[in-house]
N, C-alpha and C. Protein backbone atom coordinates (compact mmCIF):
# COMPACT_ATOMS: atom_id res chain seq x y z
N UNK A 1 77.26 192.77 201.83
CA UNK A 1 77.58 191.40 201.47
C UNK A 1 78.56 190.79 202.48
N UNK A 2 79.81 191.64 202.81
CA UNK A 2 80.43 191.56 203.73
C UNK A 2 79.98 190.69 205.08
N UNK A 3 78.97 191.77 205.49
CA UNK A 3 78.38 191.45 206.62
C UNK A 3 77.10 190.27 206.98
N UNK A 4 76.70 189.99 205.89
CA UNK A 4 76.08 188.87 205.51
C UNK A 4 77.04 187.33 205.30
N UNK A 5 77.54 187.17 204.93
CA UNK A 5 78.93 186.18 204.84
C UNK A 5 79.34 185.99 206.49
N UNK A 6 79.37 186.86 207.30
CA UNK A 6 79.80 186.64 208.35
C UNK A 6 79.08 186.16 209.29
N UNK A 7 77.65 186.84 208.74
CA UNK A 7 76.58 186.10 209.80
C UNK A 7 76.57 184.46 209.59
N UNK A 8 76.34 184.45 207.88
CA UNK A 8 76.25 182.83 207.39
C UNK A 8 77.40 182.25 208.24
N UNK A 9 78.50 182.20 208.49
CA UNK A 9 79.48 181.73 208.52
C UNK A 9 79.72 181.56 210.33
N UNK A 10 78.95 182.70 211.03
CA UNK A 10 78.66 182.50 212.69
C UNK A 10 77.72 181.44 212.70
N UNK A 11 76.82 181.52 212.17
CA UNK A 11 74.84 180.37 212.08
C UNK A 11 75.78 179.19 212.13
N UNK A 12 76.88 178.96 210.44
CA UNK A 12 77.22 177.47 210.33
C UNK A 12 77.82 177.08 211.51
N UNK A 13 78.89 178.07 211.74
CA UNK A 13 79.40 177.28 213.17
C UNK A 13 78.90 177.17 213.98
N UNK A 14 77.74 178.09 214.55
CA UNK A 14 77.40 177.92 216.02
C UNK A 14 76.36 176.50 215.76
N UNK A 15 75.90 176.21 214.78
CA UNK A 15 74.95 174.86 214.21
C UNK A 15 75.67 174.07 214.63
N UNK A 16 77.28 173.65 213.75
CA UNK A 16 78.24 172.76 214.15
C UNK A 16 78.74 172.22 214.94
N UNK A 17 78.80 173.40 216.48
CA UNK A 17 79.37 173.23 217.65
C UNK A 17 77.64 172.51 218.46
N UNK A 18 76.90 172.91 218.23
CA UNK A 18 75.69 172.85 219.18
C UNK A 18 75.59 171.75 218.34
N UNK A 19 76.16 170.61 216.97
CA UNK A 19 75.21 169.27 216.98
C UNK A 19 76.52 168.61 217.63
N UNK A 20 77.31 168.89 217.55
CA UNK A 20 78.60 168.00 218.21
C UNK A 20 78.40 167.98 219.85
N UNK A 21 78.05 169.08 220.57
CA UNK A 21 77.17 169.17 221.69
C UNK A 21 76.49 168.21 221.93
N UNK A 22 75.63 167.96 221.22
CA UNK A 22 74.16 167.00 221.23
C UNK A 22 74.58 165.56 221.07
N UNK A 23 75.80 165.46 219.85
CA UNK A 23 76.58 163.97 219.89
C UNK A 23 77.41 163.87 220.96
N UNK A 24 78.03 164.64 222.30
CA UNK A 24 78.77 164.40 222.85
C UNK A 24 78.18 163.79 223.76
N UNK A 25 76.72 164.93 224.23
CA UNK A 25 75.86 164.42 225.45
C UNK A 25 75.70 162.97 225.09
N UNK A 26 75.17 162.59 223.99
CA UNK A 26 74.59 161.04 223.86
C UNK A 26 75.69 160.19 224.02
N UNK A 27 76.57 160.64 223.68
CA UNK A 27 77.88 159.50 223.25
C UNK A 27 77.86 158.59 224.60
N UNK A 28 78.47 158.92 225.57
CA UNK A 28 78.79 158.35 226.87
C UNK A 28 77.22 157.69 227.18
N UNK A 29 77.68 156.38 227.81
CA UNK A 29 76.27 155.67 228.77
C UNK A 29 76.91 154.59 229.05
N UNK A 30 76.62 154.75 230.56
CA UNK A 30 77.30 153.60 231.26
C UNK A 30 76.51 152.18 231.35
N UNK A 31 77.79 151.23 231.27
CA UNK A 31 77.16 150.30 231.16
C UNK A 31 77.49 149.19 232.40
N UNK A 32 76.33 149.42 233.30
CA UNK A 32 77.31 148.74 234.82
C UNK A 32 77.61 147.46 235.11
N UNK A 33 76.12 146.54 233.67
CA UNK A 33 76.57 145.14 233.45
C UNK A 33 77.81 144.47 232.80
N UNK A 34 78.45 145.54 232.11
CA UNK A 34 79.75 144.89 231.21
C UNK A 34 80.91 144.47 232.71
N UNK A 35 80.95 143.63 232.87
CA UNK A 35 82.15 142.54 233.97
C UNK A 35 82.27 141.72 233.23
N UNK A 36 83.76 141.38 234.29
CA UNK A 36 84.39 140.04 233.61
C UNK A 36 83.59 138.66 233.74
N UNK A 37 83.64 137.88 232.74
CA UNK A 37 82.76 136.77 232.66
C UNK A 37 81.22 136.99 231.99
N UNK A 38 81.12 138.43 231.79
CA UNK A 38 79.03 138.93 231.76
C UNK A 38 79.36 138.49 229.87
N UNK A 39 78.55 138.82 229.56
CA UNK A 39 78.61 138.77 227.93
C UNK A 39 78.10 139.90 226.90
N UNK A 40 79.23 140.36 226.52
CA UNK A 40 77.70 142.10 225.27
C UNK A 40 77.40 141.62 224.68
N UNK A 41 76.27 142.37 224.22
CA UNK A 41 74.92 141.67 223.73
C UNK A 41 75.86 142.24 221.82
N UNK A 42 75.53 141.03 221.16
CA UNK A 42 76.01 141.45 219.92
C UNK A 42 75.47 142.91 218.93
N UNK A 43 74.30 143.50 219.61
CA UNK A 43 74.13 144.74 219.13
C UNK A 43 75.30 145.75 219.59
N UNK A 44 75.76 145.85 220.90
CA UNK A 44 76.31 146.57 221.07
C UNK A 44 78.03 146.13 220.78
N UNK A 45 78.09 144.87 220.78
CA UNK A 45 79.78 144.74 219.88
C UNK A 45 79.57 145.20 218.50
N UNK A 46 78.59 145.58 217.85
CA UNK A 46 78.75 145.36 215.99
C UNK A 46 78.57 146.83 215.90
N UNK A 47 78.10 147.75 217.24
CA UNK A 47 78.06 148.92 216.64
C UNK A 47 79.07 150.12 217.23
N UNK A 48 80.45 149.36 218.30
CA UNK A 48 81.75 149.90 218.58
C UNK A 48 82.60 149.66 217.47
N UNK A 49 83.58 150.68 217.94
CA UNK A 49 84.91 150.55 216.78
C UNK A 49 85.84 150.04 217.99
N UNK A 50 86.50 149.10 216.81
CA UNK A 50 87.81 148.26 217.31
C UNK A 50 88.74 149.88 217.38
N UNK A 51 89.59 148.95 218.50
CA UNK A 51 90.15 150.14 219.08
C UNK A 51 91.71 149.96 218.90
N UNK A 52 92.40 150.48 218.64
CA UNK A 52 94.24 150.27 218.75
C UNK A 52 94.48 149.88 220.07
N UNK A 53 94.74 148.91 220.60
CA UNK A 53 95.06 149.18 222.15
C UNK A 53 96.58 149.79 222.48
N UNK A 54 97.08 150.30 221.40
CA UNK A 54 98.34 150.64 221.97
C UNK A 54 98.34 152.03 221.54
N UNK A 55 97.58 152.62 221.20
CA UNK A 55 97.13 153.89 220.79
C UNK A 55 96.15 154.75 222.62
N UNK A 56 95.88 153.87 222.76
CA UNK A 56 94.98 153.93 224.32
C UNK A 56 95.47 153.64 225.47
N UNK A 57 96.72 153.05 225.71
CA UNK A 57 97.29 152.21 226.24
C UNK A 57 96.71 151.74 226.98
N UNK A 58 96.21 150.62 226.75
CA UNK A 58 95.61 149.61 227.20
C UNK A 58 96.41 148.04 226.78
N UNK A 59 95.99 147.07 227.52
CA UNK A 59 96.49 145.80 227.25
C UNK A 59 96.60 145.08 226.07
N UNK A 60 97.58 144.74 225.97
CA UNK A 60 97.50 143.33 224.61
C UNK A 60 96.52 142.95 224.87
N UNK A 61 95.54 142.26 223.66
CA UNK A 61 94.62 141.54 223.60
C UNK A 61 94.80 139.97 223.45
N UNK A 62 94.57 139.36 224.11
CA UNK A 62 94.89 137.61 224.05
C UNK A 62 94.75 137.68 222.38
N UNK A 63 95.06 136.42 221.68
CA UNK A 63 94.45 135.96 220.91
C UNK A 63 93.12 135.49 220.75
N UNK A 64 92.32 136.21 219.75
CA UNK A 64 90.72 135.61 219.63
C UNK A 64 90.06 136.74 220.85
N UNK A 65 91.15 138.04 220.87
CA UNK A 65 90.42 139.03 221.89
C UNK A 65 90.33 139.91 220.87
N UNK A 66 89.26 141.32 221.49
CA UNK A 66 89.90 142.78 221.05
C UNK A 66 89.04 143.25 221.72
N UNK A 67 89.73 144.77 221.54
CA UNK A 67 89.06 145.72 222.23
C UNK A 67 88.19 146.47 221.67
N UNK A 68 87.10 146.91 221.73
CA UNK A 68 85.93 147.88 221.53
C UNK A 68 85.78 149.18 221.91
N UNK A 69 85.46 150.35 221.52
CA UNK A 69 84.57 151.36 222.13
C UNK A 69 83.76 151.72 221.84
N UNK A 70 82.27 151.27 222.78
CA UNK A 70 81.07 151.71 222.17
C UNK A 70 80.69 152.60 223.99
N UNK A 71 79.83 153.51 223.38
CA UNK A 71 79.09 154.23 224.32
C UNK A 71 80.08 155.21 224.66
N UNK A 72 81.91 155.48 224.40
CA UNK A 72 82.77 155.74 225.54
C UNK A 72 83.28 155.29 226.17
N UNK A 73 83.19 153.83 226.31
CA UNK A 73 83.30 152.74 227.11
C UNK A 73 84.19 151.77 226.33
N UNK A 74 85.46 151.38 227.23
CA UNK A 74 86.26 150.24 226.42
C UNK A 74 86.39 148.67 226.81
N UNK A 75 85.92 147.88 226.22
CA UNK A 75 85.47 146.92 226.10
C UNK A 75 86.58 146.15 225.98
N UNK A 76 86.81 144.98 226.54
CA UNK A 76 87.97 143.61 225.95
C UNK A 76 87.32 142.43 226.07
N UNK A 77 86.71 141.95 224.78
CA UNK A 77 86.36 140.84 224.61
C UNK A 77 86.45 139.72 223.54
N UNK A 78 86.30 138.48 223.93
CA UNK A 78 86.12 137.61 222.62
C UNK A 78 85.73 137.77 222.01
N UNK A 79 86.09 137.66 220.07
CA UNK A 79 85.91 138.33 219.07
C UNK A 79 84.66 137.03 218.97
N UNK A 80 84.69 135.95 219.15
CA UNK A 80 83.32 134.85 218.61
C UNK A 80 81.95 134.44 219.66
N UNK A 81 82.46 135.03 220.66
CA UNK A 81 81.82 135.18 222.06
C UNK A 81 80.61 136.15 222.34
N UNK A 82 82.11 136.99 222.56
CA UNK A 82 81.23 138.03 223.36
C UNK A 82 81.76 138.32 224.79
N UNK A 83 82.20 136.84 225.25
CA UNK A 83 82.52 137.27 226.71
C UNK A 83 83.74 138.17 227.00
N UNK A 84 83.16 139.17 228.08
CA UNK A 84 84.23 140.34 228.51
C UNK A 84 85.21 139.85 229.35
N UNK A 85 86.25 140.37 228.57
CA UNK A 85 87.78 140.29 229.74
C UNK A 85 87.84 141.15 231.02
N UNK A 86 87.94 142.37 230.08
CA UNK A 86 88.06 143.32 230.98
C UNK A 86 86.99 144.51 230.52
N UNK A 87 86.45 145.37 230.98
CA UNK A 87 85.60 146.51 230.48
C UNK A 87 86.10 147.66 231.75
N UNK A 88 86.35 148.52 230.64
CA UNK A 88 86.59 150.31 231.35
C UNK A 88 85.76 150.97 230.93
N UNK A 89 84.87 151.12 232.06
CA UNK A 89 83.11 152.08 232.12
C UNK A 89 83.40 153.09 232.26
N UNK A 90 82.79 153.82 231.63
CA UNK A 90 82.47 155.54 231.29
C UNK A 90 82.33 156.20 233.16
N UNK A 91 82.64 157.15 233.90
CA UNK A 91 82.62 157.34 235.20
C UNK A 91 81.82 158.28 235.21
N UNK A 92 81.27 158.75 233.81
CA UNK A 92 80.59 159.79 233.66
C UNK A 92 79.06 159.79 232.95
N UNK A 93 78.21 160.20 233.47
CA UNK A 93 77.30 159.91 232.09
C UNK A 93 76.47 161.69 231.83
N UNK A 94 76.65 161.69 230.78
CA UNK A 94 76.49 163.62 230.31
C UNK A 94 74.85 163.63 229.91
């Protein structure tokens, strides 16, 4: 029984580590159109999380700004817009 418990308990983790694997590869994708002045497309603002910028240290956000991270990628843009302030692209893509 012992030894059964231990196997279960190697399977769950090695499952766990190998899907977090699989979410890490996807996570990152660069996005080489996000510049200042370009605009994200509202699919990809609605499906980043607002970000602390002082948790990241990154810039105050104007008023009627914030920051995003979708893809890996941190985003500063108008919250009614769209248009990018600033964007910090992923240097990597996995």
């Amino acid at each position: 029984m012992r030894l059964f418990r231990k196997a279960l308990a190697f399977s769950t983790l090695a499952a766990t580590l190998s899907a977090g694997l699989a979410f890490a590869e996807d996570h990152y994708v660069r996005h080489d159109e996000w510049k200042k002045g370009a605009q994200i497309r509202h699919e990809d603002w609605n499906r980043g999380d607002k970000v602390d910028y002082r948790h990241y240290h990154l810039q105050e956000p104007p008023r009627g700004y914030e920051w995003r991270r979708v893809d890996g990628n941190y985003v500063l843009a108008a919250a009614a817009t769209g248009v990018i302030a600033t964007a910090i692209v992923a240097s990597t893509v996995h």
